[in-house]
PDB file of N, CA and C in Angstrom:
ATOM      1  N   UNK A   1      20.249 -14.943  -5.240  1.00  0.00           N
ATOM      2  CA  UNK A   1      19.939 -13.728  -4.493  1.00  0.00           C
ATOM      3  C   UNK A   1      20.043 -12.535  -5.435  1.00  0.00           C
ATOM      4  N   UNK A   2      19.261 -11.380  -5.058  1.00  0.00           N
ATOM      5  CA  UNK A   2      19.207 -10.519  -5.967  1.00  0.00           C
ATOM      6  C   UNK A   2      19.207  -9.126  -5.252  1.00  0.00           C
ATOM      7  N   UNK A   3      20.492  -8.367  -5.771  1.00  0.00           N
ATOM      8  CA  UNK A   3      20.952  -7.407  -5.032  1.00  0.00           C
ATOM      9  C   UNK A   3      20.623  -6.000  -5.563  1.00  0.00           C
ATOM     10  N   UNK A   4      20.385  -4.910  -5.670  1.00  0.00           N
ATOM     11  CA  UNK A   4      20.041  -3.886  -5.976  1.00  0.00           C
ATOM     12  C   UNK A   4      20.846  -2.434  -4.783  1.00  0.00           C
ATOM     13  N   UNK A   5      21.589  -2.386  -5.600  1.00  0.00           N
ATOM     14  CA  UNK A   5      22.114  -0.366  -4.546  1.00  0.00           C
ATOM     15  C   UNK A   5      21.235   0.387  -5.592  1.00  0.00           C
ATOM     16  N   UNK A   6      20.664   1.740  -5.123  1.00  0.00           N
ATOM     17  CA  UNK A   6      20.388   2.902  -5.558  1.00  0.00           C
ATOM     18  C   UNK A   6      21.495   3.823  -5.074  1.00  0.00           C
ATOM     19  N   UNK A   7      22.336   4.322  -6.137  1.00  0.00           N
ATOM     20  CA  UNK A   7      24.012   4.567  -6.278  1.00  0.00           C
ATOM     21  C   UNK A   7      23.907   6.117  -6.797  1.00  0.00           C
ATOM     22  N   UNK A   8      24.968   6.800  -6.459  1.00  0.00           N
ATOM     23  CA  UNK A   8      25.102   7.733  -6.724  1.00  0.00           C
ATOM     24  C   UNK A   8      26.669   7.571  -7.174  1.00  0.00           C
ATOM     25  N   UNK A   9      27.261   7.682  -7.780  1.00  0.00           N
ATOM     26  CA  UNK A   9      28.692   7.388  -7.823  1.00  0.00           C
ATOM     27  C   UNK A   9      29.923   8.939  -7.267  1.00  0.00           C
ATOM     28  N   UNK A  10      28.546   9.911  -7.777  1.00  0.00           N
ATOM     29  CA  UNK A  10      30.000  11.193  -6.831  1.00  0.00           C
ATOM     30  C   UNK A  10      29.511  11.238  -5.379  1.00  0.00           C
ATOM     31  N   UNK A  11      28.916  10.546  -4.995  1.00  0.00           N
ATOM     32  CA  UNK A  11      28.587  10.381  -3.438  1.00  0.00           C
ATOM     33  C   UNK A  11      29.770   9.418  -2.935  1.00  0.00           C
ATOM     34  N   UNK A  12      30.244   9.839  -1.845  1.00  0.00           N
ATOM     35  CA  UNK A  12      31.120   8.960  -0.651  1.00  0.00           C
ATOM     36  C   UNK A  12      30.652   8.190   0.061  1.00  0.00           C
ATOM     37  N   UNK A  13      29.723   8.320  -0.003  1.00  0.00           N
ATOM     38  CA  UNK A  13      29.189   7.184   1.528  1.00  0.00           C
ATOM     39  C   UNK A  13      28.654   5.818   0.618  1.00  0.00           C
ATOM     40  N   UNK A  14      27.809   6.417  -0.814  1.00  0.00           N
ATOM     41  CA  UNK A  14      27.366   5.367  -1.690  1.00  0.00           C
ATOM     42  C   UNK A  14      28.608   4.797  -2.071  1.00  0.00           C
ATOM     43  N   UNK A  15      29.718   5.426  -2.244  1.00  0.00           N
ATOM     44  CA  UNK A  15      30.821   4.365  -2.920  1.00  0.00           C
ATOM     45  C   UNK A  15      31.551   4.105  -1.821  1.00  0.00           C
ATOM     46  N   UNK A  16      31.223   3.819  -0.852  1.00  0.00           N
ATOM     47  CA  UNK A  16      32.173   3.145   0.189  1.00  0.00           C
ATOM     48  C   UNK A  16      30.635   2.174   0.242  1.00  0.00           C
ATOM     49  N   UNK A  17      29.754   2.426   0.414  1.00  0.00           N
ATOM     50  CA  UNK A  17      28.302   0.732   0.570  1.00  0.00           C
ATOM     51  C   UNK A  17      28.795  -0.045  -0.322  1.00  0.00           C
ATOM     52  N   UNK A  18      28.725   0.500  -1.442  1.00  0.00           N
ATOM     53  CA  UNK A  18      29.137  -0.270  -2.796  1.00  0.00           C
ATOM     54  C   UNK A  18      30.486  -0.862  -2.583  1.00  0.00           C
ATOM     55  N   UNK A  19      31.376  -0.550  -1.982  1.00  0.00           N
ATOM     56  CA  UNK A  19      32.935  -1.233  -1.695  1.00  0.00           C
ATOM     57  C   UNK A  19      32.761  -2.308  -0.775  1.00  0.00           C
ATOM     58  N   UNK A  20      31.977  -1.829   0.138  1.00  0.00           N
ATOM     59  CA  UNK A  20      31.446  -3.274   1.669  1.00  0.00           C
ATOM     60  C   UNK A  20      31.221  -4.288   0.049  1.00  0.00           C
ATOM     61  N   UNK A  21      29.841  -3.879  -0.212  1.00  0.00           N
ATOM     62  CA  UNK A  21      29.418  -5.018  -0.848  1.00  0.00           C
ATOM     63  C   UNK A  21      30.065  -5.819  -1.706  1.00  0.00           C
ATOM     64  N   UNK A  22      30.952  -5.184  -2.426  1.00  0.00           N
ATOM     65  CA  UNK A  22      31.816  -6.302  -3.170  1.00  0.00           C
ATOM     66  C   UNK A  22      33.014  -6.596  -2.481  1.00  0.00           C
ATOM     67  N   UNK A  23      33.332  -5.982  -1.257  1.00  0.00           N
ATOM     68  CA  UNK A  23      34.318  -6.449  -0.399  1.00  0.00           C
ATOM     69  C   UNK A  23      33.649  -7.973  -0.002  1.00  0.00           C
ATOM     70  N   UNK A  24      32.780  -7.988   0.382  1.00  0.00           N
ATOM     71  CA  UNK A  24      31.894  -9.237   0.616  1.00  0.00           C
ATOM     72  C   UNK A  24      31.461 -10.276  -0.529  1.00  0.00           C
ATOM     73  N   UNK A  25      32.564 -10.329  -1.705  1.00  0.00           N
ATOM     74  CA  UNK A  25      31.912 -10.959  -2.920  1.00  0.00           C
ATOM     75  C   UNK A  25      30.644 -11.097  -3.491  1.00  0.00           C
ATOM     76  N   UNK A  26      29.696  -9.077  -3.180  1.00  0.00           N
ATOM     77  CA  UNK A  26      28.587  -9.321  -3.646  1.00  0.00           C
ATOM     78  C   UNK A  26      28.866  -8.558  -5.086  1.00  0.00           C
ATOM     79  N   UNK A  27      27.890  -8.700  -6.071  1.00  0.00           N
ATOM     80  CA  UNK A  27      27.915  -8.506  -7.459  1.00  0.00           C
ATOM     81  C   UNK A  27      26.357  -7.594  -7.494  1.00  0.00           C
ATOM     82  N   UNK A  28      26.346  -6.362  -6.828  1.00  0.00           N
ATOM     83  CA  UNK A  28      24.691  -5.526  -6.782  1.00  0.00           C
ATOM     84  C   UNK A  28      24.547  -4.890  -8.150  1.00  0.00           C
ATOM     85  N   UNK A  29      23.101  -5.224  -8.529  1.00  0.00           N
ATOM     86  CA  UNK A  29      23.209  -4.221  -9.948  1.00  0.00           C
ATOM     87  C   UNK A  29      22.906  -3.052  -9.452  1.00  0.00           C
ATOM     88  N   UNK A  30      23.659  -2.013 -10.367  1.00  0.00           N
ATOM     89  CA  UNK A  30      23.696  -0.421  -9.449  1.00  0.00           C
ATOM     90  C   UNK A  30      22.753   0.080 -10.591  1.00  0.00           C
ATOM     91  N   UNK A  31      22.192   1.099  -9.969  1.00  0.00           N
ATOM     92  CA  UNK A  31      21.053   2.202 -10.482  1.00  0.00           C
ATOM     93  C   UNK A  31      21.382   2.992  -9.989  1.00  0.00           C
ATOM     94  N   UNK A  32      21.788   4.238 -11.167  1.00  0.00           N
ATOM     95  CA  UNK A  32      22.494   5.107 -11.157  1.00  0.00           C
ATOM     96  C   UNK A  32      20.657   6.009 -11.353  1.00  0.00           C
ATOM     97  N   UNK A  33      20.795   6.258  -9.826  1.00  0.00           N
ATOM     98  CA  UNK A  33      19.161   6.611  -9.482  1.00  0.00           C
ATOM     99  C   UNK A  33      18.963   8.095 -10.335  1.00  0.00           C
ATOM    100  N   UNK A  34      19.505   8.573 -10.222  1.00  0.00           N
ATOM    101  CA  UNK A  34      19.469  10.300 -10.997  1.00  0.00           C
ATOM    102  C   UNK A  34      18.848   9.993 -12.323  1.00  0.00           C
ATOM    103  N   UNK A  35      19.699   9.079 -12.935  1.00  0.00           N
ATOM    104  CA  UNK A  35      19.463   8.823 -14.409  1.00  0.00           C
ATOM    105  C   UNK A  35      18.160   8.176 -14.812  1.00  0.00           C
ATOM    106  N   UNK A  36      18.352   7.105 -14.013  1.00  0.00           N
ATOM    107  CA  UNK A  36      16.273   5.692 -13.922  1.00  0.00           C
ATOM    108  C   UNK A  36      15.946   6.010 -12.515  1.00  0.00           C
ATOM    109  N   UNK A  37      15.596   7.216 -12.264  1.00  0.00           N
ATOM    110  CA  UNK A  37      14.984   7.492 -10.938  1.00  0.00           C
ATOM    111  C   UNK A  37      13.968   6.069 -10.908  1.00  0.00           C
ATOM    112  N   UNK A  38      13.297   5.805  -9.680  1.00  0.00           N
ATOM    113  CA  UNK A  38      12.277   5.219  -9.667  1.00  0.00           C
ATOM    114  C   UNK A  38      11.210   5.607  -9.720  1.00  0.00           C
ATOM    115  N   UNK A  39       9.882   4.865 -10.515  1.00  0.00           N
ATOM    116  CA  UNK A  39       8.531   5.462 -10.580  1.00  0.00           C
ATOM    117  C   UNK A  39       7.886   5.231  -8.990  1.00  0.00           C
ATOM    118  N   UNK A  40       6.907   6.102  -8.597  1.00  0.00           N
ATOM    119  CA  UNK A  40       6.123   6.093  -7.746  1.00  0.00           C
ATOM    120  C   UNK A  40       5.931   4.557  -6.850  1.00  0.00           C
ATOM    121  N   UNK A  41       5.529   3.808  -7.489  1.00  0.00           N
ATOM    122  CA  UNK A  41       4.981   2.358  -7.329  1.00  0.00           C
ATOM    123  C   UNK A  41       6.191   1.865  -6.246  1.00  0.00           C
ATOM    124  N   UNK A  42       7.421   2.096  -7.375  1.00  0.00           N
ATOM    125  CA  UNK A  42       8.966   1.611  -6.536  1.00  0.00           C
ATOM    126  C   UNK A  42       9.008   2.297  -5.512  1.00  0.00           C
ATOM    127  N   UNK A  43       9.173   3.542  -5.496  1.00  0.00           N
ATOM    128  CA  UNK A  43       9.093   4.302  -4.004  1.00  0.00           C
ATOM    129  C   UNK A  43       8.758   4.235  -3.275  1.00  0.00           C
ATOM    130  N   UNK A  44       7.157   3.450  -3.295  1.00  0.00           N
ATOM    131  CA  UNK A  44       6.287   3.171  -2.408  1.00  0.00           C
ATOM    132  C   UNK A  44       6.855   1.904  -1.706  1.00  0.00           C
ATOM    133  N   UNK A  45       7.364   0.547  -2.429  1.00  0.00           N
ATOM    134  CA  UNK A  45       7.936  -0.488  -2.029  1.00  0.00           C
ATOM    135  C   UNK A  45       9.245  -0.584  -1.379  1.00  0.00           C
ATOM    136  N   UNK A  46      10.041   0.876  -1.861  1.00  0.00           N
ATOM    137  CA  UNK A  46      11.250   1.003  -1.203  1.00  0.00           C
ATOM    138  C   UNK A  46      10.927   1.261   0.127  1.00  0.00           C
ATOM    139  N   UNK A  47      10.133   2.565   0.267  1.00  0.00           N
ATOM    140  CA  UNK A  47       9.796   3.224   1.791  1.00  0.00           C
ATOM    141  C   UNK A  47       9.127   1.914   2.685  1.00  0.00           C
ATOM    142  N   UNK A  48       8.378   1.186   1.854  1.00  0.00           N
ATOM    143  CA  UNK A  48       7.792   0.151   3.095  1.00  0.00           C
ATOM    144  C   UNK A  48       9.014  -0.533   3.509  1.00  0.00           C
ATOM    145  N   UNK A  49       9.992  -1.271   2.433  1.00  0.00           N
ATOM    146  CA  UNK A  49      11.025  -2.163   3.091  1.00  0.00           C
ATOM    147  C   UNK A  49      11.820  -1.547   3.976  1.00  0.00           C
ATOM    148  N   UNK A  50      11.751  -0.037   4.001  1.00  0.00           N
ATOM    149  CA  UNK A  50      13.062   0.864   4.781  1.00  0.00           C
ATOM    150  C   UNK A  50      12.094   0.658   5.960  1.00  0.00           C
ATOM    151  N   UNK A  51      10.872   1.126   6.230  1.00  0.00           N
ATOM    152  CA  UNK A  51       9.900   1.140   7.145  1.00  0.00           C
ATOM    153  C   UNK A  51      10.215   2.394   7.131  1.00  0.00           C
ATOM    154  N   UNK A  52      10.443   3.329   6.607  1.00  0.00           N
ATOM    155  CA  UNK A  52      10.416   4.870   6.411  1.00  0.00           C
ATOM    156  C   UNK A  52       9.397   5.477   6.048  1.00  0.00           C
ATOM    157  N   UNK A  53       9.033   6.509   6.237  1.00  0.00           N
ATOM    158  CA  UNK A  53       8.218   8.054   5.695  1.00  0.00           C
ATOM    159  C   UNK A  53       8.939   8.880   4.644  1.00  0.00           C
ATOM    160  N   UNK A  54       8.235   9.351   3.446  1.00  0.00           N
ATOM    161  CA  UNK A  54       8.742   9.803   2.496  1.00  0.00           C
ATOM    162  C   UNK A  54       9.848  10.674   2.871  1.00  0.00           C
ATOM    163  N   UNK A  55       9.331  11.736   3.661  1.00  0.00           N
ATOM    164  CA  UNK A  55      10.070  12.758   4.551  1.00  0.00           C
ATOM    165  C   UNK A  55      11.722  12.071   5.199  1.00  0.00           C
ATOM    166  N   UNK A  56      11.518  10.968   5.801  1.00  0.00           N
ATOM    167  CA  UNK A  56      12.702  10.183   6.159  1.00  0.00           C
ATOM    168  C   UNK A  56      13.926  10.190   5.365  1.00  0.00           C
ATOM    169  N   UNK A  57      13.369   9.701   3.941  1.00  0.00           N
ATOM    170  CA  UNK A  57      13.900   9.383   2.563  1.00  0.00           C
ATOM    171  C   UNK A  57      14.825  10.183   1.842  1.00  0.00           C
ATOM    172  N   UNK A  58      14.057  11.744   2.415  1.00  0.00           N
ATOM    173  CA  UNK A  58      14.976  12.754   1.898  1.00  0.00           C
ATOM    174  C   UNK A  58      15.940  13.846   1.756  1.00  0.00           C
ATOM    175  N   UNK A  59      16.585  13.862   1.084  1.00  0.00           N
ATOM    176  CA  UNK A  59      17.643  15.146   1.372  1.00  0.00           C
ATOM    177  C   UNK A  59      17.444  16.716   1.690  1.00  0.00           C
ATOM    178  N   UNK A  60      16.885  17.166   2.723  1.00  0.00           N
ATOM    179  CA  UNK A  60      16.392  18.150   3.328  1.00  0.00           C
ATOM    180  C   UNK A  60      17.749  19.282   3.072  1.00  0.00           C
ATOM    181  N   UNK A  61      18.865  18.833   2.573  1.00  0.00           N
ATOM    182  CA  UNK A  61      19.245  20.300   2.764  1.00  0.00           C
ATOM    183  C   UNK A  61      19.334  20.467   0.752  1.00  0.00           C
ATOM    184  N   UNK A  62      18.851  19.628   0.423  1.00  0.00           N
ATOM    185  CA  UNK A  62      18.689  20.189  -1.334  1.00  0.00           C
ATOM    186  C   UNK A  62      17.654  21.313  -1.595  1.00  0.00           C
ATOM    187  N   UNK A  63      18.587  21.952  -2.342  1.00  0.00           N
ATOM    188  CA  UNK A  63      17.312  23.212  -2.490  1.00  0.00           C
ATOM    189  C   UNK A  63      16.008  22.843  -3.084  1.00  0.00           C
ATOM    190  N   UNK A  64      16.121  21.766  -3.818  1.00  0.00           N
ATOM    191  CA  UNK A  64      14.776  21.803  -4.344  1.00  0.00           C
ATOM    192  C   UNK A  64      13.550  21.020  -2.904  1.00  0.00           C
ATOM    193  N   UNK A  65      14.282  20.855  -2.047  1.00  0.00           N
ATOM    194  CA  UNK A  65      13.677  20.616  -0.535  1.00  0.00           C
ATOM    195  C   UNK A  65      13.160  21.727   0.127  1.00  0.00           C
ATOM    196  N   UNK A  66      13.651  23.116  -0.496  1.00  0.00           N
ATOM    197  CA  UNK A  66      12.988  24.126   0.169  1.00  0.00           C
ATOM    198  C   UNK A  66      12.096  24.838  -0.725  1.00  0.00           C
ATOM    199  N   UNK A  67      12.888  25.062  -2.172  1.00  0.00           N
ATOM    200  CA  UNK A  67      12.450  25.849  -3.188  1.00  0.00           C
ATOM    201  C   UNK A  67      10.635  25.290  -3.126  1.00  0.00           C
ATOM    202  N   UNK A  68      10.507  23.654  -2.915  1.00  0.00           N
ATOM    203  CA  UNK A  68       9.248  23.406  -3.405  1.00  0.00           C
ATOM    204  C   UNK A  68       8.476  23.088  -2.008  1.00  0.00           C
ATOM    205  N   UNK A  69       8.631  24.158  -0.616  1.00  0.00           N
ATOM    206  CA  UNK A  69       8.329  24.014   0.233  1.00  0.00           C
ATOM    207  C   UNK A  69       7.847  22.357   0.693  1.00  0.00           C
ATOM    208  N   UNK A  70       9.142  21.341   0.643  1.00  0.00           N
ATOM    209  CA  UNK A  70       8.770  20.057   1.598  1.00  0.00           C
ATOM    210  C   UNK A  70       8.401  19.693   2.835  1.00  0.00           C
ATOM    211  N   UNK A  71       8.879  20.721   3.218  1.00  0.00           N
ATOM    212  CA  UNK A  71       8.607  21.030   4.490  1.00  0.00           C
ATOM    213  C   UNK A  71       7.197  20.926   5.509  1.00  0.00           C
ATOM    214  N   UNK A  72       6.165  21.593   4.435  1.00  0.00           N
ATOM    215  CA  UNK A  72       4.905  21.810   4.733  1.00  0.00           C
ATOM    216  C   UNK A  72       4.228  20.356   5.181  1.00  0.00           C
ATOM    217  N   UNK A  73       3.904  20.495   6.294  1.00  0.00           N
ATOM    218  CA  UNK A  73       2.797  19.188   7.242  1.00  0.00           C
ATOM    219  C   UNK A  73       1.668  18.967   6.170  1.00  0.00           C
ATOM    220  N   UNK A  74       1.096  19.962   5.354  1.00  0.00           N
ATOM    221  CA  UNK A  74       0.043  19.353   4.876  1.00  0.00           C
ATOM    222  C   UNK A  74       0.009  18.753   3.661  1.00  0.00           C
ATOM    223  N   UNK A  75       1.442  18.353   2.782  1.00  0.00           N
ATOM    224  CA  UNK A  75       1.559  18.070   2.151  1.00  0.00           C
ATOM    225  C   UNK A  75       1.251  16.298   2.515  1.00  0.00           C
ATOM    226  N   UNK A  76       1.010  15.612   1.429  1.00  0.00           N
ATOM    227  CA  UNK A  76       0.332  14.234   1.555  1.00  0.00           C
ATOM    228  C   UNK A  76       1.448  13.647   1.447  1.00  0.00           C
ATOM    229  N   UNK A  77       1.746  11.863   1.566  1.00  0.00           N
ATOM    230  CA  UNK A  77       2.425  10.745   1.101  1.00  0.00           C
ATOM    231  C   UNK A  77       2.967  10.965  -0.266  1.00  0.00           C
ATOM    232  N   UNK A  78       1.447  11.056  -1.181  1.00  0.00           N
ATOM    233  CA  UNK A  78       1.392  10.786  -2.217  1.00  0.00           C
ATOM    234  C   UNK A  78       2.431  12.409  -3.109  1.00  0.00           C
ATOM    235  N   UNK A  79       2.014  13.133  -2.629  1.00  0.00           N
ATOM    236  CA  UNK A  79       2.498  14.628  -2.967  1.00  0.00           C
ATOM    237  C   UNK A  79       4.137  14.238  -3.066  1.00  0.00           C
ATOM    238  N   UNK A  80       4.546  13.997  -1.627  1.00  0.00           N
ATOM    239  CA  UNK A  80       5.818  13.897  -1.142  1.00  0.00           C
ATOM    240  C   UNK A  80       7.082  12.688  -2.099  1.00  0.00           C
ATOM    241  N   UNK A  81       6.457  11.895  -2.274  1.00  0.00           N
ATOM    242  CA  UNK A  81       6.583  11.242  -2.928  1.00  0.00           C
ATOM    243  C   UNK A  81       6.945  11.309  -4.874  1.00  0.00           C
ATOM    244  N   UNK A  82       6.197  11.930  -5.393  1.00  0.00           N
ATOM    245  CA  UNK A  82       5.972  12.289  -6.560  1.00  0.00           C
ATOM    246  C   UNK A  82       6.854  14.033  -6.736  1.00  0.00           C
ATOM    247  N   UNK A  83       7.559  14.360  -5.575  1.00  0.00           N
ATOM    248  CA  UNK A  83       8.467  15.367  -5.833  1.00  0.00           C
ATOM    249  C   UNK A  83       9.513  14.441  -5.779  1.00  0.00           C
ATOM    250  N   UNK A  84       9.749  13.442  -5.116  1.00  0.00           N
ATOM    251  CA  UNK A  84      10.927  12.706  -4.962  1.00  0.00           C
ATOM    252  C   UNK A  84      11.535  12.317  -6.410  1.00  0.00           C
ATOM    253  N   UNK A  85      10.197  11.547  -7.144  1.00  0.00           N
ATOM    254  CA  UNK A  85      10.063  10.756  -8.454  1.00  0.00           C
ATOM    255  C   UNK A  85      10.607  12.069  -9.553  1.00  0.00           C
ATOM    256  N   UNK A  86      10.156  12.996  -9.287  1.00  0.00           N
ATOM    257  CA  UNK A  86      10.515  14.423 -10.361  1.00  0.00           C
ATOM    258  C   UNK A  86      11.823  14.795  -9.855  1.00  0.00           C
ATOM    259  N   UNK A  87      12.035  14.769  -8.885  1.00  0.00           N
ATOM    260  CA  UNK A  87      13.416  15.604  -8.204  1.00  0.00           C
ATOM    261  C   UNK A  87      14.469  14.227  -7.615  1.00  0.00           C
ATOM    262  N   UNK A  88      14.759  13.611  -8.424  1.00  0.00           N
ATOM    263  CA  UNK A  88      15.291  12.370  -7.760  1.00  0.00           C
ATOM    264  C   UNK A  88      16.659  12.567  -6.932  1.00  0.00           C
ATOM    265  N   UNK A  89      17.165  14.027  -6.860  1.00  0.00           N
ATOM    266  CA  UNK A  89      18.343  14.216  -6.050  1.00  0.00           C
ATOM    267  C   UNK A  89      17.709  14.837  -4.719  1.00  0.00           C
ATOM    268  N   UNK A  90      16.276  14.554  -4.390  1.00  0.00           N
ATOM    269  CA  UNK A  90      15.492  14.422  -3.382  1.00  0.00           C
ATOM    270  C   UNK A  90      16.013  13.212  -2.364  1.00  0.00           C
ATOM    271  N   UNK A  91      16.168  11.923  -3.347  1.00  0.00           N
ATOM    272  CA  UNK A  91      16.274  11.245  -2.543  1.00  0.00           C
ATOM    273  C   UNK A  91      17.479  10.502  -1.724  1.00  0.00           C
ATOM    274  N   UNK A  92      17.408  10.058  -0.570  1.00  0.00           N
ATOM    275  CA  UNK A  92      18.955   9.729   0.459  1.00  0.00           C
ATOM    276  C   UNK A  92      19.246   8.613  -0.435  1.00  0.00           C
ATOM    277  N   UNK A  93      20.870   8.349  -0.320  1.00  0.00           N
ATOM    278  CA  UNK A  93      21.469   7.419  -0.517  1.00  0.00           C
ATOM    279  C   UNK A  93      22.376   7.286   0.723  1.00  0.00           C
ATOM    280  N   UNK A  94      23.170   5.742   0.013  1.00  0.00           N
ATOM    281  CA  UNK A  94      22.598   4.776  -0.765  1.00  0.00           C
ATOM    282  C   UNK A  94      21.751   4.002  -0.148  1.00  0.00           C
ATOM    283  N   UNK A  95      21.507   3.411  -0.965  1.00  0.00           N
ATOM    284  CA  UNK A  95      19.953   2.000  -1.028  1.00  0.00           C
ATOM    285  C   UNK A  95      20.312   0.977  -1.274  1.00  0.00           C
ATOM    286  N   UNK A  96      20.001  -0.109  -0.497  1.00  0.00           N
ATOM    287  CA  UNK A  96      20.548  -1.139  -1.169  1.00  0.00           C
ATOM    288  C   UNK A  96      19.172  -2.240  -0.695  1.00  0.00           C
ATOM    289  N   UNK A  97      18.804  -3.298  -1.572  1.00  0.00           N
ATOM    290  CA  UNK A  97      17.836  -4.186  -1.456  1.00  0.00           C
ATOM    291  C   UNK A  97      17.668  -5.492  -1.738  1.00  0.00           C
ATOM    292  N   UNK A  98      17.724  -6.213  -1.092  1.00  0.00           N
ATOM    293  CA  UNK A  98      17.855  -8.230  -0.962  1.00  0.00           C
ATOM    294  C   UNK A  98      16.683  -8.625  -1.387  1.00  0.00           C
ATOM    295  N   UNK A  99      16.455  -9.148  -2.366  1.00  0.00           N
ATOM    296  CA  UNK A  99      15.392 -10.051  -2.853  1.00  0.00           C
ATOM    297  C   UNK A  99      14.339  -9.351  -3.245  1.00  0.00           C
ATOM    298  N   UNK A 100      14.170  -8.349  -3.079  1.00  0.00           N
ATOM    299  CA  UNK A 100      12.886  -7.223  -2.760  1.00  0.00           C
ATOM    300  C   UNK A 100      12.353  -7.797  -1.588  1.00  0.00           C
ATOM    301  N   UNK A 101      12.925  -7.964  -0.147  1.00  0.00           N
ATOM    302  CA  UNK A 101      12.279  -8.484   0.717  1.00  0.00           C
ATOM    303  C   UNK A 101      13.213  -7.303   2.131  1.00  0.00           C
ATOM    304  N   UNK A 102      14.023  -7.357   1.859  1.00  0.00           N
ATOM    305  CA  UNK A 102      15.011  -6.148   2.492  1.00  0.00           C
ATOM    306  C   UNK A 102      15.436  -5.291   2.259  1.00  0.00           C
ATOM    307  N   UNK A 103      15.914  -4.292   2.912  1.00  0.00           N
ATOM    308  CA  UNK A 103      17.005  -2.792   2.324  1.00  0.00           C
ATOM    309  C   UNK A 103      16.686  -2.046   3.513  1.00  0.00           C
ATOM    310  N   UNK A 104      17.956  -1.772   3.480  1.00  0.00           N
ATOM    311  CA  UNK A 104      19.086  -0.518   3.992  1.00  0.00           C
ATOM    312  C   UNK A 104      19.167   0.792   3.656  1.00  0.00           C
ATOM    313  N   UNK A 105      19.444   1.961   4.461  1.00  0.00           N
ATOM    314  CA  UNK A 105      19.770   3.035   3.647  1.00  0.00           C
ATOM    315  C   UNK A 105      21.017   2.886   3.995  1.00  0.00           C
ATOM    316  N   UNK A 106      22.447   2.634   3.598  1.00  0.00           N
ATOM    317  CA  UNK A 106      23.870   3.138   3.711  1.00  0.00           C
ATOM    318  C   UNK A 106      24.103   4.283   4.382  1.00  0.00           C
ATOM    319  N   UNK A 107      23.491   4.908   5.993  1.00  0.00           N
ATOM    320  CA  UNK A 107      23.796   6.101   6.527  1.00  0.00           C
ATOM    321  C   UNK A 107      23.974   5.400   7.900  1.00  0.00           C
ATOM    322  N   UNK A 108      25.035   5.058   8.304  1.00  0.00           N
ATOM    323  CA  UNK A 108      26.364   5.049   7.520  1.00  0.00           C
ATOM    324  C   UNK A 108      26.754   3.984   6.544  1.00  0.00           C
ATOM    325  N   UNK A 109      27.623   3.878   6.233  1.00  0.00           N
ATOM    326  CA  UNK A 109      27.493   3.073   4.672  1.00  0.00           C
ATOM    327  C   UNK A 109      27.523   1.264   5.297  1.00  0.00           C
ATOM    328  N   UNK A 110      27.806   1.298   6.171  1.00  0.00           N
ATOM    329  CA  UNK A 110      28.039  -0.314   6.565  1.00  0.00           C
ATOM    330  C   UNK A 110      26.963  -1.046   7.265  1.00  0.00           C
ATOM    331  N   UNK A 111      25.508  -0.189   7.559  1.00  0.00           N
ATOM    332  CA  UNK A 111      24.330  -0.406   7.807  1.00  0.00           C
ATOM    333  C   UNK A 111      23.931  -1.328   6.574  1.00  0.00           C
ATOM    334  N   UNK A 112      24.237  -0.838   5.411  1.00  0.00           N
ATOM    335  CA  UNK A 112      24.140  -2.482   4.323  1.00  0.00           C
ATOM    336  C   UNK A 112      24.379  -3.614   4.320  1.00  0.00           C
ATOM    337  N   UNK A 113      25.296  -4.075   5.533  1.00  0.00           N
ATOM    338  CA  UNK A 113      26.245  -5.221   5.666  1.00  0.00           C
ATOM    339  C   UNK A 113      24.544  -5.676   6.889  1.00  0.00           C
ATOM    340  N   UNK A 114      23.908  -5.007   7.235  1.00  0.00           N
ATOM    341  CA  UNK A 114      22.898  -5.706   8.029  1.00  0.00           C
ATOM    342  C   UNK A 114      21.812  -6.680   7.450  1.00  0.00           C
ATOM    343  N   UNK A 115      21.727  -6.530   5.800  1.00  0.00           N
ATOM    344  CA  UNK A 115      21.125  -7.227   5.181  1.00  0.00           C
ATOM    345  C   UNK A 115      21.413  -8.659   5.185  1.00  0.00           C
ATOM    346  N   UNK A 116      22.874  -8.930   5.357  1.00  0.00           N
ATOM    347  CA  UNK A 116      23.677 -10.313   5.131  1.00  0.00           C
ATOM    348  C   UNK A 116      23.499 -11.044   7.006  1.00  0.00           C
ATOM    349  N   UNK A 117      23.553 -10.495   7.576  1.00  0.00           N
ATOM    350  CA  UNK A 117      23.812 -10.780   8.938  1.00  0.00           C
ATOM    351  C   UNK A 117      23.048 -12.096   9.712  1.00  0.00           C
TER     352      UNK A 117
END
């Protein structure tokens, strides 16, 4: 099995997902998302497994959520998306993903434990 969190480590809620999971003898490789944000392509595969909308995905009270008006309806998928990929503290944590066939967002952090269930 192949585990994946998108981690923030000064985040609380990501380091309590990350505690379930190895409370549960899992071993997730963490991506310390800020640093290897994901390219576009990934984003696209993340949002389908969440069954989310880019908009869903993201942290609405970050300034760069207002500064670069996200807000706006007429902004596209593709638009929305590709601020995420540039602004990667755009995006919610944590993430976590089974096989590339599942994932969770950790809000609240033990919604990860639904992957195993």
């Amino acid at each position: 099995m192949s585990l994946e969190i998108y981690h923030n480590p000064r985040c609380s809620k990501s380091r309590q997902a990350l505690a379930l999971l190895e409370g549960q003898g899992l071993e997730p490789q963490i991506i310390n998302y800020l640093d290897s944000p994901p390219d576009a392509a990934r984003l696209e595969q993340i949002l389908d497994l969440l069954r989310m909308q880019p908009r869903d995905l993201m942290r609405k009270g970050e300034s760069e959520y207002k500064d670069l008006n996200l807000a706006d309806p007429d902004l596209s998928r593709e638009e929305l998306i590709a601020a995420m990929v540039a602004h990667p503290r755009l995006i919610e944590r944590p993430i976590v993903i089974r096989d590339d066939q599942a994932a969770r967002l950790g809000r609240p952090p033990e919604q990860v434990l639904e992957l195993f269930a």
